[in-house]
C-alpha atoms as a PDB file:
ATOM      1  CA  UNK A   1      46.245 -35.438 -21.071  1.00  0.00           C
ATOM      2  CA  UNK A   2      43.925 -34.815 -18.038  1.00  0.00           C
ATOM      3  CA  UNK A   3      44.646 -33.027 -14.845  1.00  0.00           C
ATOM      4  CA  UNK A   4      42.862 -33.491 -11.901  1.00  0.00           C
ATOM      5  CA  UNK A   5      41.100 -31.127 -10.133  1.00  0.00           C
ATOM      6  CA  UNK A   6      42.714 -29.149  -7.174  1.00  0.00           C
ATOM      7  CA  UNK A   7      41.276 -25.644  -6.179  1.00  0.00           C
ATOM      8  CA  UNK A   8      43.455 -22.875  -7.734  1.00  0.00           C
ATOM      9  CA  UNK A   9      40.950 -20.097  -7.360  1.00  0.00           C
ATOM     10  CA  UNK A  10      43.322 -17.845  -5.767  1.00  0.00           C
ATOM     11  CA  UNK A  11      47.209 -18.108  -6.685  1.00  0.00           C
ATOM     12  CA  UNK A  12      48.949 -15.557  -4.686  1.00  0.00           C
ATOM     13  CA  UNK A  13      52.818 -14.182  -6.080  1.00  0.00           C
ATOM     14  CA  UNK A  14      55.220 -13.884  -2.875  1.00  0.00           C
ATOM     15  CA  UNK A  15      58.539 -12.140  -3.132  1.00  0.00           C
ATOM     16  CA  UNK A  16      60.670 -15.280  -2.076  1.00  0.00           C
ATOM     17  CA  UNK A  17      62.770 -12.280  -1.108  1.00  0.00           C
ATOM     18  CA  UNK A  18      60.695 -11.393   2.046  1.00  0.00           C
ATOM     19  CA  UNK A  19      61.237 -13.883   4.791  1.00  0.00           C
ATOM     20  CA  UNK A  20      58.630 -12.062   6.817  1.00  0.00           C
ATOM     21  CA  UNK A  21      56.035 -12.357   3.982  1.00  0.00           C
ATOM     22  CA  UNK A  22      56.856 -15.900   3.615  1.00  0.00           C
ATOM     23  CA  UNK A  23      56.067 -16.798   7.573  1.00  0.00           C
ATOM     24  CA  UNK A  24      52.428 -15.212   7.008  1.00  0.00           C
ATOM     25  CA  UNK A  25      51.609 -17.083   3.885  1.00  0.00           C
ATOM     26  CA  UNK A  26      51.433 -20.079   6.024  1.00  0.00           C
ATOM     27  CA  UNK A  27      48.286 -18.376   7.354  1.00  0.00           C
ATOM     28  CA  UNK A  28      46.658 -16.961   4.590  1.00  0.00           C
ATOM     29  CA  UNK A  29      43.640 -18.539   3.054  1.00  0.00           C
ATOM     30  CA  UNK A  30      44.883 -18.566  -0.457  1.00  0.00           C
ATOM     31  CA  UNK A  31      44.532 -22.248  -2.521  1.00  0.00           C
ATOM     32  CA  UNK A  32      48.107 -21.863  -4.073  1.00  0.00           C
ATOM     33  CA  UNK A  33      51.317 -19.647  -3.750  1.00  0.00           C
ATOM     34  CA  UNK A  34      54.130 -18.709  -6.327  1.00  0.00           C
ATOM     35  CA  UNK A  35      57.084 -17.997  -4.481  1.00  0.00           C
ATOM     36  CA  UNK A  36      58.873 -15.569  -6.692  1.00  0.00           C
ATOM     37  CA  UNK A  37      62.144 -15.237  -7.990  1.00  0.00           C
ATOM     38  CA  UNK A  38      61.721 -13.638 -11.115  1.00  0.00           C
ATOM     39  CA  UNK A  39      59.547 -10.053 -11.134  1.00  0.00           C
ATOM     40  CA  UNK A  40      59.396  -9.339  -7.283  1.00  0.00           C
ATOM     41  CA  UNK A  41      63.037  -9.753  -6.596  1.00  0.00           C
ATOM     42  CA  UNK A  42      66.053  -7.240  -7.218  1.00  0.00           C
ATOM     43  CA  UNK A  43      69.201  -8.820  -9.104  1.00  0.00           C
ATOM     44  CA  UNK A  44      71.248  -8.679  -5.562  1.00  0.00           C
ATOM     45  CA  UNK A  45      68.730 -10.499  -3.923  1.00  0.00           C
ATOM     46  CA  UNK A  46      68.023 -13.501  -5.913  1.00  0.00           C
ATOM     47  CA  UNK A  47      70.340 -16.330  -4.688  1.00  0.00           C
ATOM     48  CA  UNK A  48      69.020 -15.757  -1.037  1.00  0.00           C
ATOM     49  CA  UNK A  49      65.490 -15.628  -2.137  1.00  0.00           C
ATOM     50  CA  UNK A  50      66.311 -18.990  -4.273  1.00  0.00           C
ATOM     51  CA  UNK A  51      67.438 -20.670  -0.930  1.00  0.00           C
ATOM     52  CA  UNK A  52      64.463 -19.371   0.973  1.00  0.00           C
ATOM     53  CA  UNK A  53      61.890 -20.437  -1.504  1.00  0.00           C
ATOM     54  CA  UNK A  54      63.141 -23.837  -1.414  1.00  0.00           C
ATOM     55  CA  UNK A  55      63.505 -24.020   2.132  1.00  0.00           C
ATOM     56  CA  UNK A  56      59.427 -22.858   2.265  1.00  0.00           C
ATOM     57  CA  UNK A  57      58.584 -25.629  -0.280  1.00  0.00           C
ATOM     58  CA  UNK A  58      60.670 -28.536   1.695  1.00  0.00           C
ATOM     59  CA  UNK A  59      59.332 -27.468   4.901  1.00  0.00           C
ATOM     60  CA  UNK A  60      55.837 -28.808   4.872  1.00  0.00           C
ATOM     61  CA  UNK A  61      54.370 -25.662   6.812  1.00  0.00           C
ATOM     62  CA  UNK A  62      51.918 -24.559   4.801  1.00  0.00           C
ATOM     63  CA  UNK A  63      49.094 -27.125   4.961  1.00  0.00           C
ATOM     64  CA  UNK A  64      47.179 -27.844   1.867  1.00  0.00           C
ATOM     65  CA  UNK A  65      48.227 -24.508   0.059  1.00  0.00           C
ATOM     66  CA  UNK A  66      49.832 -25.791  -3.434  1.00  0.00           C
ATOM     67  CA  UNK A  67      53.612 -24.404  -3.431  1.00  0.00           C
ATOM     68  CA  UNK A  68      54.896 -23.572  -6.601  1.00  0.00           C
ATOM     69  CA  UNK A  69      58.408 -21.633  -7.397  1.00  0.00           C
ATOM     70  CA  UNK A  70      58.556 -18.907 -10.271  1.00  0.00           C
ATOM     71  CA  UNK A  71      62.234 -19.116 -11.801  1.00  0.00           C
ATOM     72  CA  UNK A  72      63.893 -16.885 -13.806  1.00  0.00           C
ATOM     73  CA  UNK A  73      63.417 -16.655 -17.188  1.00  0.00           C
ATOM     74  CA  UNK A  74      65.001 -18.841 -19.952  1.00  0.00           C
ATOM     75  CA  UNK A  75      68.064 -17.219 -21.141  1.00  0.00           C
ATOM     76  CA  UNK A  76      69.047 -15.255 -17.876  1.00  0.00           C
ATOM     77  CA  UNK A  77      71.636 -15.365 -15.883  1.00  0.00           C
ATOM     78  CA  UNK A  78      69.585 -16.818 -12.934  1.00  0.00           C
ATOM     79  CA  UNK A  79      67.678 -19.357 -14.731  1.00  0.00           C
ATOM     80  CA  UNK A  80      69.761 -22.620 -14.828  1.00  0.00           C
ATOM     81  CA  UNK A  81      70.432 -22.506 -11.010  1.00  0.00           C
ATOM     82  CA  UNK A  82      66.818 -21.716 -10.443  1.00  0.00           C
ATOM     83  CA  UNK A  83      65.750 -24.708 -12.092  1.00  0.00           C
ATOM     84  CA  UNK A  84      68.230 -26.861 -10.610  1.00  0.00           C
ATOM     85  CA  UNK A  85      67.525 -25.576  -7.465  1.00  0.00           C
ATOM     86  CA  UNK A  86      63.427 -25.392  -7.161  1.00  0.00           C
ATOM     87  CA  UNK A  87      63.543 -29.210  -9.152  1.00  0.00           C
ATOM     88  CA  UNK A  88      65.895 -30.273  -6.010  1.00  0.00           C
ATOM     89  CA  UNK A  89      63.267 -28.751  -3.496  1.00  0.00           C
ATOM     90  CA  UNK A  90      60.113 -30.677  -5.356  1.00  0.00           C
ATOM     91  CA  UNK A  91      57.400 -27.882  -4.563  1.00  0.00           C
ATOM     92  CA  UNK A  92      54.415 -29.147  -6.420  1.00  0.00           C
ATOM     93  CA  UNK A  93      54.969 -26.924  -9.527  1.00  0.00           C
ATOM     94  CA  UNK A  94      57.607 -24.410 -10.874  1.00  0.00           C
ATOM     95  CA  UNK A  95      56.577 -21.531 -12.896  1.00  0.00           C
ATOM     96  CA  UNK A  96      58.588 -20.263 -15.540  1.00  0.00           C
ATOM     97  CA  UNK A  97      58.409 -17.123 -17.223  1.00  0.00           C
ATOM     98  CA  UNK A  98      57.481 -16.167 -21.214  1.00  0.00           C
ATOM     99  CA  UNK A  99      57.705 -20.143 -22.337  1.00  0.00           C
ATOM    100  CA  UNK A 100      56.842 -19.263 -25.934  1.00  0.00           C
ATOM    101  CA  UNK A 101      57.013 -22.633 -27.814  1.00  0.00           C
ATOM    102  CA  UNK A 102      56.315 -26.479 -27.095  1.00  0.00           C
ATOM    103  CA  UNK A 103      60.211 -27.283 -27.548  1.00  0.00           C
ATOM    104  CA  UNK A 104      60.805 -25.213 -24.558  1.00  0.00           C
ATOM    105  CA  UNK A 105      58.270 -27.036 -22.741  1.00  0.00           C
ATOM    106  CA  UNK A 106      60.160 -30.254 -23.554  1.00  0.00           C
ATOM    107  CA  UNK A 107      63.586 -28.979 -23.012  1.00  0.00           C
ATOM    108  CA  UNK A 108      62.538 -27.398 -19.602  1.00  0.00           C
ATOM    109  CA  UNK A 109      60.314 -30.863 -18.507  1.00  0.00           C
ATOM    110  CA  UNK A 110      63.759 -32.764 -19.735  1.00  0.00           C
ATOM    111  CA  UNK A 111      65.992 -30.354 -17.496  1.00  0.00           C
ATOM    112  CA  UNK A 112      63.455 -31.259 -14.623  1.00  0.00           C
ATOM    113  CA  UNK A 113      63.626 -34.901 -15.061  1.00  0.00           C
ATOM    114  CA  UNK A 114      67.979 -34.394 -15.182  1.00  0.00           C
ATOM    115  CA  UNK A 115      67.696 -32.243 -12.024  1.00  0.00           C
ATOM    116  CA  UNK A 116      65.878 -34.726 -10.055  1.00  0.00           C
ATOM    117  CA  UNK A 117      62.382 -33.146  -9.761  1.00  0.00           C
ATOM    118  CA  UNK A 118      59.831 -35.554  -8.751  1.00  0.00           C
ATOM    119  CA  UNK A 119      56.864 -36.382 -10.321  1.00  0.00           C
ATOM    120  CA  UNK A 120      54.747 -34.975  -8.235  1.00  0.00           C
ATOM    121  CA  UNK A 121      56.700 -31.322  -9.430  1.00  0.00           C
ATOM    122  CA  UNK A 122      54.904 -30.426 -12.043  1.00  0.00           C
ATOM    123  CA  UNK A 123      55.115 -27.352 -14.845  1.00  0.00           C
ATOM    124  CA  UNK A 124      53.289 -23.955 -14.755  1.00  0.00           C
ATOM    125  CA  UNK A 125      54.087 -22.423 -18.083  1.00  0.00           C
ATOM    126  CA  UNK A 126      53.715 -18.348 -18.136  1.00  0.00           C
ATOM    127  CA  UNK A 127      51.850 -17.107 -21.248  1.00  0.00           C
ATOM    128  CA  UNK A 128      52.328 -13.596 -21.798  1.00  0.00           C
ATOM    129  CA  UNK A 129      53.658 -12.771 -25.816  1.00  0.00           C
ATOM    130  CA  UNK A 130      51.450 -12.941 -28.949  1.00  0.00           C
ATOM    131  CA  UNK A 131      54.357 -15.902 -29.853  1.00  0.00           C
ATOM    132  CA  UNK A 132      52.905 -17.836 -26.942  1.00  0.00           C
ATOM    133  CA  UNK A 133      49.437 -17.373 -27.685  1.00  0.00           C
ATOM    134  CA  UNK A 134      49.511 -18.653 -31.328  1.00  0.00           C
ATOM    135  CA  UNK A 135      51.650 -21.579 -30.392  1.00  0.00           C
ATOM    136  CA  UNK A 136      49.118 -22.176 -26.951  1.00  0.00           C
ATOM    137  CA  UNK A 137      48.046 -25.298 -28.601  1.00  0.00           C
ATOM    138  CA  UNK A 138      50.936 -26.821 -29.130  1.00  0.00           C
ATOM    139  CA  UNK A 139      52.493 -25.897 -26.011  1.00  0.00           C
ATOM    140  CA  UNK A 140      49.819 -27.114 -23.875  1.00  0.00           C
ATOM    141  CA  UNK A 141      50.410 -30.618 -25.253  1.00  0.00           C
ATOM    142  CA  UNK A 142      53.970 -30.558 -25.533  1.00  0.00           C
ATOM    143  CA  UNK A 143      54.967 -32.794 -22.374  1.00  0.00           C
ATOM    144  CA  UNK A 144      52.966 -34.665 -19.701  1.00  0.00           C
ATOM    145  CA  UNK A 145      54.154 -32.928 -16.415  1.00  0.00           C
ATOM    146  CA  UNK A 146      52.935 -29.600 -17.930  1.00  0.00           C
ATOM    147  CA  UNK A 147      49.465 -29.028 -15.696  1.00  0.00           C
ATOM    148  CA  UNK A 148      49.246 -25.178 -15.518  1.00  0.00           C
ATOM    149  CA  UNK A 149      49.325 -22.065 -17.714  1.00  0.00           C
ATOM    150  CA  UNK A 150      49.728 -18.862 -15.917  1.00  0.00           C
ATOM    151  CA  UNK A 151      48.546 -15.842 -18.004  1.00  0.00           C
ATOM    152  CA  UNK A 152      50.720 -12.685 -18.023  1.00  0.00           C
ATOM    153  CA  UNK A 153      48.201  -9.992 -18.874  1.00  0.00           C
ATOM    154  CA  UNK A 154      50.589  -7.217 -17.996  1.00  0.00           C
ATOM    155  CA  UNK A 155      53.199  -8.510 -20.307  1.00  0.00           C
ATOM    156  CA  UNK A 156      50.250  -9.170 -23.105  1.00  0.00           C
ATOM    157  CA  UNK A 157      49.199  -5.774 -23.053  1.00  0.00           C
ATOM    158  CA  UNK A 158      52.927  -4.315 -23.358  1.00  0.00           C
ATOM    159  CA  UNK A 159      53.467  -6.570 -26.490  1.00  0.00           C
ATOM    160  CA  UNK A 160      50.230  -5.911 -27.388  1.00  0.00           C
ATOM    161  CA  UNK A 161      51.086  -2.207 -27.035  1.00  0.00           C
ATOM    162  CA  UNK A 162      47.481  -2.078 -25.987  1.00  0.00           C
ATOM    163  CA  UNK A 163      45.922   0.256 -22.558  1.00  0.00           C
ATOM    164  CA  UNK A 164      44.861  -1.343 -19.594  1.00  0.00           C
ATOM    165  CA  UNK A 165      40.797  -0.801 -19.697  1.00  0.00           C
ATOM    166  CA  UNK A 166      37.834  -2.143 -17.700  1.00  0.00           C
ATOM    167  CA  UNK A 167      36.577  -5.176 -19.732  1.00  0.00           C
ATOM    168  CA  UNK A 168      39.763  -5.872 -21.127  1.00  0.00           C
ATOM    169  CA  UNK A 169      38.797  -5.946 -24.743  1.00  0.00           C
ATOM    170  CA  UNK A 170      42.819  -5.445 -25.687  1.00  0.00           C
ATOM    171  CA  UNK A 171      43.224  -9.184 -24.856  1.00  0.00           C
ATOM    172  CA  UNK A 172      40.301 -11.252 -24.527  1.00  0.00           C
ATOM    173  CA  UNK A 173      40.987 -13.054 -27.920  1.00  0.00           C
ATOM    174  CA  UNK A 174      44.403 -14.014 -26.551  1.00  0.00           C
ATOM    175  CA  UNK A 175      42.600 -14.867 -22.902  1.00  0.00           C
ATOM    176  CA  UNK A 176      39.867 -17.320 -25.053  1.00  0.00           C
ATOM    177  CA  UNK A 177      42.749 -18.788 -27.366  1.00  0.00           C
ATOM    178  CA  UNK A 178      44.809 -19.738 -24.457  1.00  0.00           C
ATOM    179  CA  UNK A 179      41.536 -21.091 -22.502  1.00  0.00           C
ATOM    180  CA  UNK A 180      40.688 -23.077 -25.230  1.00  0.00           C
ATOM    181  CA  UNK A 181      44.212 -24.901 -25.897  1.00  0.00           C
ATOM    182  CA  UNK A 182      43.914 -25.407 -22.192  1.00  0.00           C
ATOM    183  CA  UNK A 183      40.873 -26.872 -22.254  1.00  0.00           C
ATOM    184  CA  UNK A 184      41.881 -28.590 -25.082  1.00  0.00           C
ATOM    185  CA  UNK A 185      44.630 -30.261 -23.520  1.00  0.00           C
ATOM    186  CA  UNK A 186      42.890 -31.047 -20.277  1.00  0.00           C
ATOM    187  CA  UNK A 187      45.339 -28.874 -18.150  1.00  0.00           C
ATOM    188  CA  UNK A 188      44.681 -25.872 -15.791  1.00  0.00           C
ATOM    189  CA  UNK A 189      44.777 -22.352 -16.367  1.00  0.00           C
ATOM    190  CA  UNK A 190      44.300 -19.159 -14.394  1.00  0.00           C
ATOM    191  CA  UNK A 191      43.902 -15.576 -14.762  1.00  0.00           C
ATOM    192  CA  UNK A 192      46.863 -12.520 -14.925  1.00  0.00           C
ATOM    193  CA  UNK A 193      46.718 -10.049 -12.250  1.00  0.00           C
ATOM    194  CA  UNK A 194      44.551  -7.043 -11.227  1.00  0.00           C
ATOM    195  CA  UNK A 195      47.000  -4.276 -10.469  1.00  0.00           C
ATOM    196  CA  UNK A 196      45.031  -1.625  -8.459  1.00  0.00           C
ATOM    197  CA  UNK A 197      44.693  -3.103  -5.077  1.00  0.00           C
ATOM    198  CA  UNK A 198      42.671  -0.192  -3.807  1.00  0.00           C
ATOM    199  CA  UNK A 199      39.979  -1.255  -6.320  1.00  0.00           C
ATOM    200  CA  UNK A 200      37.754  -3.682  -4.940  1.00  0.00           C
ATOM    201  CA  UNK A 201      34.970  -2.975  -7.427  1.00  0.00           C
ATOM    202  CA  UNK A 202      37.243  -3.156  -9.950  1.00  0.00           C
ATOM    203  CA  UNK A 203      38.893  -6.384  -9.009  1.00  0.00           C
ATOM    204  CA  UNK A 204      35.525  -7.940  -8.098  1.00  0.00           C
ATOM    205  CA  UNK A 205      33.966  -7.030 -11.669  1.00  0.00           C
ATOM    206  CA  UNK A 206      37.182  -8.947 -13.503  1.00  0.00           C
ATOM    207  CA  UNK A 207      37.321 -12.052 -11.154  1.00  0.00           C
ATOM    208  CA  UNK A 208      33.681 -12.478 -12.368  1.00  0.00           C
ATOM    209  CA  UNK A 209      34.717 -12.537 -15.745  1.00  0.00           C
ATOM    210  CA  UNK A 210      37.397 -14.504 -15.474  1.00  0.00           C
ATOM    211  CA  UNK A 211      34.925 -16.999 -14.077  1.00  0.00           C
ATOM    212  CA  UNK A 212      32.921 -16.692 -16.181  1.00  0.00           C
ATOM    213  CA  UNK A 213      35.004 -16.841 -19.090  1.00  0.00           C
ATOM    214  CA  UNK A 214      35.926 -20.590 -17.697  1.00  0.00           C
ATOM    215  CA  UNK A 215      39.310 -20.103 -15.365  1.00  0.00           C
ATOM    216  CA  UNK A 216      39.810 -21.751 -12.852  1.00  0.00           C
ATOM    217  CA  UNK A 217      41.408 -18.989 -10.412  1.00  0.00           C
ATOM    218  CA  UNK A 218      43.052 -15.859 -10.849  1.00  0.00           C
ATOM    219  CA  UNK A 219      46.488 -14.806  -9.697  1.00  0.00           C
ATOM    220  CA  UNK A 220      46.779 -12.032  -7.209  1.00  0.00           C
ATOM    221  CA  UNK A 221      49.408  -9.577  -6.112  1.00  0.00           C
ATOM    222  CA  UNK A 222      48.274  -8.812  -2.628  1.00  0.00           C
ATOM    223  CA  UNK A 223      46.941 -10.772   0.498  1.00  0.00           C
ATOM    224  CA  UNK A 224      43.884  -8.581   0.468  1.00  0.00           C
ATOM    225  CA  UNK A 225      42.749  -9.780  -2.807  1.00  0.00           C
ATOM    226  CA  UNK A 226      41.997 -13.900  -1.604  1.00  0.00           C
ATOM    227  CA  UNK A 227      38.473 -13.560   0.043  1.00  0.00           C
ATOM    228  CA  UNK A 228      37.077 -12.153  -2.651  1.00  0.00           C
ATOM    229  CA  UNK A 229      38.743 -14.368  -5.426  1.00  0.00           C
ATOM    230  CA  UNK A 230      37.818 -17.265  -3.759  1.00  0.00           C
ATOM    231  CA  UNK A 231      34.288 -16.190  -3.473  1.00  0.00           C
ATOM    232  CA  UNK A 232      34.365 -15.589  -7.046  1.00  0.00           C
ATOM    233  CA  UNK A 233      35.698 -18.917  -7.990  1.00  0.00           C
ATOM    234  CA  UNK A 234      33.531 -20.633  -5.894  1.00  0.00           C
ATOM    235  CA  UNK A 235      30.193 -22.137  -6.816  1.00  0.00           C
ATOM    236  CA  UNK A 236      27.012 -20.234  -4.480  1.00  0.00           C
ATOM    237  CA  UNK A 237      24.520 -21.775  -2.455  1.00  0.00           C
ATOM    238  CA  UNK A 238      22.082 -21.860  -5.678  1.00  0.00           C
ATOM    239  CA  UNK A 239      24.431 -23.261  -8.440  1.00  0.00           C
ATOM    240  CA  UNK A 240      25.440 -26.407  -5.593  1.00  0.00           C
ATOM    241  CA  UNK A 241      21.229 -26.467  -5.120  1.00  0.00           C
ATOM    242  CA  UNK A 242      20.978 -26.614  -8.955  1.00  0.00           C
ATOM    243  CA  UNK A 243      23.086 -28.885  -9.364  1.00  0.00           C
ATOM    244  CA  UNK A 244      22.324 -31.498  -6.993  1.00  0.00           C
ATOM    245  CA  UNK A 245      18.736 -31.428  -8.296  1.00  0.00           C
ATOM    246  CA  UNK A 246      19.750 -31.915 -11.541  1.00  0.00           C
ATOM    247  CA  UNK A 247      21.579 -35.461 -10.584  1.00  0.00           C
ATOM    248  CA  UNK A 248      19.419 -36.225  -8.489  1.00  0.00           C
ATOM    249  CA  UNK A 249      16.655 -35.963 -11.210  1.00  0.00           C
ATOM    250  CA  UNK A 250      18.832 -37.614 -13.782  1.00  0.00           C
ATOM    251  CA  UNK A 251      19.381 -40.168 -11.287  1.00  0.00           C
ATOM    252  CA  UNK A 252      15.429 -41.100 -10.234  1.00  0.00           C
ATOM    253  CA  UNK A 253      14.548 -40.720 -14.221  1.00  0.00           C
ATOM    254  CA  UNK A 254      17.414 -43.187 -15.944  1.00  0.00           C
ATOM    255  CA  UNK A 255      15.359 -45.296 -18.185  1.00  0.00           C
ATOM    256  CA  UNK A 256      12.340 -43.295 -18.322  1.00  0.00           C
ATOM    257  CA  UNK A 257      13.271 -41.818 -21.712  1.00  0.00           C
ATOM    258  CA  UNK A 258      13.040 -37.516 -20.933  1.00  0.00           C
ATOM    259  CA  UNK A 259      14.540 -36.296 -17.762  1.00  0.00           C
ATOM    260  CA  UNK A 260      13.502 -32.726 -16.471  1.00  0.00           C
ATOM    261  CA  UNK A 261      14.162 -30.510 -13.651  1.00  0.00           C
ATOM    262  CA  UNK A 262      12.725 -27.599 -12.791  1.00  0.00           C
ATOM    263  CA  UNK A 263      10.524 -27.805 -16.244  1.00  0.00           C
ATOM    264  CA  UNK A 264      13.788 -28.192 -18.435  1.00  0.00           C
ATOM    265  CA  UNK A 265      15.167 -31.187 -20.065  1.00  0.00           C
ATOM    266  CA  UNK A 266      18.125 -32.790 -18.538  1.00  0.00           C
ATOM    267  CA  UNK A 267      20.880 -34.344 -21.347  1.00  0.00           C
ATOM    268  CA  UNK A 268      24.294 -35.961 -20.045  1.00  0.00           C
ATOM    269  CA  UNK A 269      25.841 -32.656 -20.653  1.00  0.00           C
ATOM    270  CA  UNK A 270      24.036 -30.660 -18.049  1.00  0.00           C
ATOM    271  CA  UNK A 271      24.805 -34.021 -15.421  1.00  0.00           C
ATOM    272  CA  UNK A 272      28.500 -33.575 -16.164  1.00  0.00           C
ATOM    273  CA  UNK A 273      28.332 -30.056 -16.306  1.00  0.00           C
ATOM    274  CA  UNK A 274      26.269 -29.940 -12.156  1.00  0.00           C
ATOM    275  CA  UNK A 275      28.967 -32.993 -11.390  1.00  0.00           C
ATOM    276  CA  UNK A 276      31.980 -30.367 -11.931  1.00  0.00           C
ATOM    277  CA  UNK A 277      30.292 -27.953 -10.038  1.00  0.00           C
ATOM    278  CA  UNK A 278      29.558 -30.350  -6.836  1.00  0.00           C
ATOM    279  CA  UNK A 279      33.086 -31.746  -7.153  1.00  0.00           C
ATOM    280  CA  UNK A 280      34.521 -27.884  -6.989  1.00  0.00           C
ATOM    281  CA  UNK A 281      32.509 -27.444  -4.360  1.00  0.00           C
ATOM    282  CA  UNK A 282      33.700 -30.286  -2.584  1.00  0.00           C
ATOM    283  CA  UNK A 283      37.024 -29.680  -3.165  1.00  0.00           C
ATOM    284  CA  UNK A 284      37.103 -26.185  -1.568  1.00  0.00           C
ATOM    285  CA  UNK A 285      35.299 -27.073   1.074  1.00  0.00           C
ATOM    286  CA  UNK A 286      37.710 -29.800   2.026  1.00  0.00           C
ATOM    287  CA  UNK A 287      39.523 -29.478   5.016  1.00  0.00           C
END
């Protein structure tokens, strides 16, 4: 299973709640939204933030920004109608909440199909419980219109019963075993939350491990975060310069036996490797 690239560097949450927030997404420079209807929105407000989140998705405003819904959890009282609802609107994903095994993955892809969701809508599955991280394998290959996995570090850590700490040591062996059944699979996957917005430093210093670490974005709580996600996520000036010398060099030397660039040997691995980083580049620059 292989999903294609599309820029998720920054994937901002939007109470679905807040018409007024919902108008000013269409201008913010964010590569995906989640239009929430889970976390963000009080029990009393849910069935008019349900009809204003699909009414955003359906309504084509907001350019090249991937729209995704986050329903309510399985087992609520919301989530049925949620699902129904967002599958009838056909954003490009939904997001659903603590999915902790791969037969809720099929049972929630086979509720999409019966609900009329197009292909095009595909799956975000929420990973936030220790249950969900030792079944990550499994679940990222349970069904073909699952693309993304969302990781709930706040949720993690509360299971966990672990502190929020610079570096995050509580939960980077549940962060690399859910990046590798990602990778694994061939499907997306992108970063929890940073919670102080006030804390640029702070912010900065975890979106660079999160890169790092090999996600492709990071989810964000706050408009103010974007810039400096996407500039995090995004390759600089001297990784695209590295890496169009090293095609270019494997390029000019195919036959010659050794390749080198910049007095190091070039092997298929580092080509694919400087091909992902031109295509990213590419790709946010697009448009």
């Amino acid at each position: 299973m292989t999903t294609a690239y599309r820029p998720r560097r920054s994937v901002l949450y939007m109470p679905s709640s807040n018409e007024r927030a919902l108008e000013k997404a269409k201008a913010l420079g964010c590569d995906a939204l989640i239009l929430d209807l889970e976390d963000a929105v009080a029990p009393d407000a849910k069935p008019a933030a349900r009809d204003n989140a699909c009414a955003a998705a359906k309504s084509g405003e907001y350019g090249r920004r991937e729209i995704t819904i986050r329903v309510n959890g399985i087992g609520t009282e919301w989530h049925e109608a949620d699902l129904a609802a967002a599958s009838a609107a056909g954003p490009d994903g939904i997001v659903v909440p603590k999915v902790n095994s791969p037969k809720e993955v099929r049972q929630l892809a086979e509720a999409m199909r019966d609900f009329g969701a197009p292909e095009t809508t595909k799956l975000w599955a929420m990973i936030e419980t220790p249950e969900a991280i030792f079944e990550a394998d499994k679940i990222a290959r349970a069904d073909e219109r699952l693309a993304c996995f969302v990781i709930g570090t706040n949720d993690l850590v509360k299971e966990l019963q672990a502190l929020h700490v610079p570096g995050r040591a509580p939960v980077l062996t549940s962060l690399s075993m859910a990046l590798l059944a990602a990778r694994r699979a061939g499907i997306a996957i992108v970063d929890g939350v940073y919670n102080d917005v006030k804390d640029a430093e702070g912010f900065a210093a975890e979106c660079r491990q999160g890169r790092e670490m090999g996600f492709d974005g990071k989810t964000l709580i706050h408009p103010g975060q974007i810039d400096a996600c996407n500039a995090a996520f995004s390759p600089s000036e001297s990784e695209i310069e590295e890496a169009e010398g090293i095609v270019a060099a494997w390029r000019d030397g195919a036959g010659t036996g050794v390749v080198t660039y910049n007095g190091k040997m070039i092997e298929r691995l580092h080509v694919d490797i400087a091909e992902r980083v031109l295509a990213v580049h590419e790709a946010v620059t697009a448009g």
